[in-house]
Protein backbone atom coordinates (compact mmCIF):
# COMPACT_ATOMS: atom_id res chain seq x y z
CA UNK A 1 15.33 -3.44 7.59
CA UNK A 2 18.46 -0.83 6.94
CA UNK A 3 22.01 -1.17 8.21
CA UNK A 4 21.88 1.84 10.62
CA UNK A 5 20.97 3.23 14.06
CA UNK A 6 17.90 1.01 15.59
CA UNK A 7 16.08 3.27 18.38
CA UNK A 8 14.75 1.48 21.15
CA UNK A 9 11.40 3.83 21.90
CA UNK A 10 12.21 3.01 25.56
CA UNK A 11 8.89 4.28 27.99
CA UNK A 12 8.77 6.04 30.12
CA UNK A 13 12.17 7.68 29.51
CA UNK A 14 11.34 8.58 25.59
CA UNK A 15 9.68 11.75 24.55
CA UNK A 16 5.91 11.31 23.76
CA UNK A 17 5.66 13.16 20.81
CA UNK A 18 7.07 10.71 17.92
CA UNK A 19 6.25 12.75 15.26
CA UNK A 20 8.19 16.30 16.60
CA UNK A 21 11.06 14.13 17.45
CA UNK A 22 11.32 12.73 13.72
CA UNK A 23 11.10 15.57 11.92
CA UNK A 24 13.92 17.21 14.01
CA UNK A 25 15.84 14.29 12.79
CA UNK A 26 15.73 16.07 9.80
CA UNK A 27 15.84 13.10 7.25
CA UNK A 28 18.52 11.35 9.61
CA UNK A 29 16.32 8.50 11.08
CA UNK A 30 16.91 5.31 12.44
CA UNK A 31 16.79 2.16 10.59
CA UNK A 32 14.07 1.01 13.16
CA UNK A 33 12.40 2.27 16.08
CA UNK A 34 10.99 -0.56 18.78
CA UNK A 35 8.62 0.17 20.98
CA UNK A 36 9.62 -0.64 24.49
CA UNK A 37 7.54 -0.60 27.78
CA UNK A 38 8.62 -2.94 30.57
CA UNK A 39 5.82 -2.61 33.61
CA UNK A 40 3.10 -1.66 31.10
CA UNK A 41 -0.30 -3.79 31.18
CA UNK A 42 -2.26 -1.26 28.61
CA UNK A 43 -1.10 -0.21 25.12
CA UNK A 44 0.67 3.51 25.89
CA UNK A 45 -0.70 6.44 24.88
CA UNK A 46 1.88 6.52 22.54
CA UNK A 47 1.47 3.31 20.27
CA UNK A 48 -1.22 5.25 17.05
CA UNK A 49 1.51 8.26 16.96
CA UNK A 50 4.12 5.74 16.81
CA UNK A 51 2.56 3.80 14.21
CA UNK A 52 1.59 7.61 12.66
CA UNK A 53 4.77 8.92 12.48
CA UNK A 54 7.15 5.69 11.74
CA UNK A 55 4.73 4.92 8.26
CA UNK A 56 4.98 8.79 7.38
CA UNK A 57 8.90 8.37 8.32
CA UNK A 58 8.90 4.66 6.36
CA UNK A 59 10.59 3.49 9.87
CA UNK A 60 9.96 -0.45 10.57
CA UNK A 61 8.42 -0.32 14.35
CA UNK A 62 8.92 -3.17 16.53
CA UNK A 63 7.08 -4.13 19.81
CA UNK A 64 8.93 -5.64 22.44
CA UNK A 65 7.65 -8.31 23.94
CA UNK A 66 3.57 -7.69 23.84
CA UNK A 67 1.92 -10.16 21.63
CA UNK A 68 -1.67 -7.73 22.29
CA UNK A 69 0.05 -4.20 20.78
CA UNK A 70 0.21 -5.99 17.53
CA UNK A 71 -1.48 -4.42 14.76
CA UNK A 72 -1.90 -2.63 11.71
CA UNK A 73 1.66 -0.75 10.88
CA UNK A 74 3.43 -2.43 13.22
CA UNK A 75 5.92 -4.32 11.20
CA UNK A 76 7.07 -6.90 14.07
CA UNK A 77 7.82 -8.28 17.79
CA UNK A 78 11.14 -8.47 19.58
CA UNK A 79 10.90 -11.60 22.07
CA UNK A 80 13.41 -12.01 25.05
CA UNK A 81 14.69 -15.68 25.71
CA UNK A 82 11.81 -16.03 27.92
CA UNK A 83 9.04 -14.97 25.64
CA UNK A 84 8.04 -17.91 24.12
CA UNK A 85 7.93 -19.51 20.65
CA UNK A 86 8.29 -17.30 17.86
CA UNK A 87 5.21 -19.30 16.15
CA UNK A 88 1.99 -17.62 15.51
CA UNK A 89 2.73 -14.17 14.09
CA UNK A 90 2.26 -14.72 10.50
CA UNK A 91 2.45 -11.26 8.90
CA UNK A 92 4.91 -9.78 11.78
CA UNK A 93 8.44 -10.45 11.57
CA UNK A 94 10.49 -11.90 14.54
CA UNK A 95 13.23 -11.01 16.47
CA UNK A 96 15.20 -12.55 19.28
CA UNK A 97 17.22 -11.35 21.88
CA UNK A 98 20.78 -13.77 22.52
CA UNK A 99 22.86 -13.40 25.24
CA UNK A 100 25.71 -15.78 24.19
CA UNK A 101 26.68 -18.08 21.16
CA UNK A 102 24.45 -20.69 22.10
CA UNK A 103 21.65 -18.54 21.73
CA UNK A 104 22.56 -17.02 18.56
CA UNK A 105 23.34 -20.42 17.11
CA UNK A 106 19.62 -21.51 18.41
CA UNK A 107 17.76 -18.10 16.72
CA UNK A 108 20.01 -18.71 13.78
CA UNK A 109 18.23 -22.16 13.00
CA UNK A 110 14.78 -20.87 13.65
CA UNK A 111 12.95 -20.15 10.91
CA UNK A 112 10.65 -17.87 12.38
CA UNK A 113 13.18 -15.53 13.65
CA UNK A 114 13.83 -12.94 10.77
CA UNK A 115 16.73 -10.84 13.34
CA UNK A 116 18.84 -11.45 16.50
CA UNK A 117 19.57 -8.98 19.31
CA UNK A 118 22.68 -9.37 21.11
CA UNK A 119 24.05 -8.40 24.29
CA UNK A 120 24.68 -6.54 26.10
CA UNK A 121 27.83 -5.86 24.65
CA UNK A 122 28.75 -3.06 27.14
CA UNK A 123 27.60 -2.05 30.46
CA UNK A 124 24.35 -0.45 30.31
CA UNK A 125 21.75 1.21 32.57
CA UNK A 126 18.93 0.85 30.92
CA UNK A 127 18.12 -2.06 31.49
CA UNK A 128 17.41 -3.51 35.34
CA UNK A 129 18.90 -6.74 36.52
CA UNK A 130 20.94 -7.06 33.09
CA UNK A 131 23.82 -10.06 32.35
CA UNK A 132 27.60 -9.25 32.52
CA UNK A 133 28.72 -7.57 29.69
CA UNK A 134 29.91 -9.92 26.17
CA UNK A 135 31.91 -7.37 25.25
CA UNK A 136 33.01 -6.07 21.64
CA UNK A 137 35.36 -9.09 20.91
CA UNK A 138 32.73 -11.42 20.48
CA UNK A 139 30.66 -9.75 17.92
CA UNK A 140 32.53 -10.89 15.20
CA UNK A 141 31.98 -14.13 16.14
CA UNK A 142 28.49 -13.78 16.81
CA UNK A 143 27.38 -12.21 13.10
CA UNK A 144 29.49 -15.27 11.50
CA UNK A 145 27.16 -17.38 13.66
CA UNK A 146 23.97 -15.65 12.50
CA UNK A 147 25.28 -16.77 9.15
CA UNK A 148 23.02 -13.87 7.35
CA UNK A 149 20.55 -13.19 9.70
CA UNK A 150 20.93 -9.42 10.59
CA UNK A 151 22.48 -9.22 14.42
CA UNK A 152 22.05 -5.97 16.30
CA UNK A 153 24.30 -5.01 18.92
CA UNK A 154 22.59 -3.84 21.72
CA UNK A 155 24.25 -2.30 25.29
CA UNK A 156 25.55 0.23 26.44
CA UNK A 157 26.76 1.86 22.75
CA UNK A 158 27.53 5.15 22.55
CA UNK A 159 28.87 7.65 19.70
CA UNK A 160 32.61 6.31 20.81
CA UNK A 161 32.12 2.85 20.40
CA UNK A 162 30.25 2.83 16.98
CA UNK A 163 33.16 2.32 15.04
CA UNK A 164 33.86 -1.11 16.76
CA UNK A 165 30.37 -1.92 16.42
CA UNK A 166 30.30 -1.47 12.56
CA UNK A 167 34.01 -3.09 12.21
CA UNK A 168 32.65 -6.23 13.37
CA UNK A 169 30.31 -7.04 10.85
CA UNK A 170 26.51 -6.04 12.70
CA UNK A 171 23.96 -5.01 10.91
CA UNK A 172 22.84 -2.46 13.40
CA UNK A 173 23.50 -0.68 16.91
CA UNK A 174 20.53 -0.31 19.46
CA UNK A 175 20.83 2.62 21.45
CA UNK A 176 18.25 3.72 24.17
CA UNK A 177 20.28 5.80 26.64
CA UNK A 178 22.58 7.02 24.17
CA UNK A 179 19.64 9.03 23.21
CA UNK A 180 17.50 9.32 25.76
CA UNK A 181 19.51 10.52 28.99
CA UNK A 182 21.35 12.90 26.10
CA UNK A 183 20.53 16.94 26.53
CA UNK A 184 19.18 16.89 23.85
CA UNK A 185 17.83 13.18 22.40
CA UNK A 186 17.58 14.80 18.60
CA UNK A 187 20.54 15.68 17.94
CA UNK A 188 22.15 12.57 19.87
CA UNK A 189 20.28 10.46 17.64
CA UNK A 190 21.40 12.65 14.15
CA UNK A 191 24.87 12.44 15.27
CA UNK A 192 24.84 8.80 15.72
CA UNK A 193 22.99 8.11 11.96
CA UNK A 194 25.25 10.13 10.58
CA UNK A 195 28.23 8.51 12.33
CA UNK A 196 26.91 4.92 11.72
CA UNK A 197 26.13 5.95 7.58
CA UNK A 198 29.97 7.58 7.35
CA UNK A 199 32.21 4.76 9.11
């Protein structure tokens, strides 16, 4: 996976047409896109023109959480702290979500676990019931903890806060409201690859 902008495909708040919404990128993409649906039991509607669009786009796509929406052209799973081992998904990279430097220190050593989310670094909305805010101090300290492993910031980022976010060393931002509650998602999500690529 590229250093860059990683999309959280957040349902239902995410358009439904992946394909229109890439090519208005026009070439600026995100590094990844990961497919998120929190109160889903079937596969979305969505999932084939994800997996369409993201191999047309060479995008890595990511499913959070659901073991079952694995499948051809999905490159991986993103697993909370509460989703279980990261064993069993040979052919699917791993993620992990950490929450402090315990966590990141634990995903670090696991061999399984190919990248670590962390956060969330700001306040952020998107996300019901989430932990206090880390803040941007500690990211530093969490990427020299990940000792390699690529650690995406994820919380509450926005266009102003980039900078920080690249200063301290991660290999990507996750946005999902950034985008998403922006007039127009597009160009949010152009202005924010092109930000991240020029810092």
């Amino acid at each position: 996976m590229k250093s860059g902008i990683y999309l959280i495909w957040d349902l239902p708040l995410a358009v439904d047409d992946p394909e229109e919404f890439f090519a208005a990128l026009k070439g600026d993409l995100p590094c990844a896109v990961q497919l998120r649906a929190k109160g889903y039991d079937q596969v979305p509607s969505c999932l084939n023109k994800l997996i369409s669009a993201c191999r047309r786009y060479q995008v890595p796509l990511f499913i959070n959480d659901q073991r079952a929406w694995l499948r051809p052209g999905v490159c991986g799973i993103h697993l909370g702290q509460g989703d279980g081992s990261s064993a069993g998904f040979e052919g699917f990279e791993v993620g992990r979500s950490t929450h402090d430097l315990q966590q990141v220190d634990e995903a670090t050593r696991d061999p399984q676990v190919s990248c670590l989310g962390f956060g969330p670094v700001l306040v952020t909305a998107s996300k019901k019931s989430a932990l206090p805010p880390r803040g941007l101090a500690l990211l530093p300290e969490a990427v020299q903890m990940a000792r390699g492993k690529p650690l995406i910031a994820i919380g509450g980022i926005t266009l102003e806060t980039l900078p920080q976010i690249k200063r301290s060393g991660c290999h990507a931002a996750a946005v999902i409201g950034a985008v998403w509650r922006a007039p127009n998602p597009q160009e949010s999500c152009r202005r924010l690859v092109q930000a991240w690529r020029f810092l």
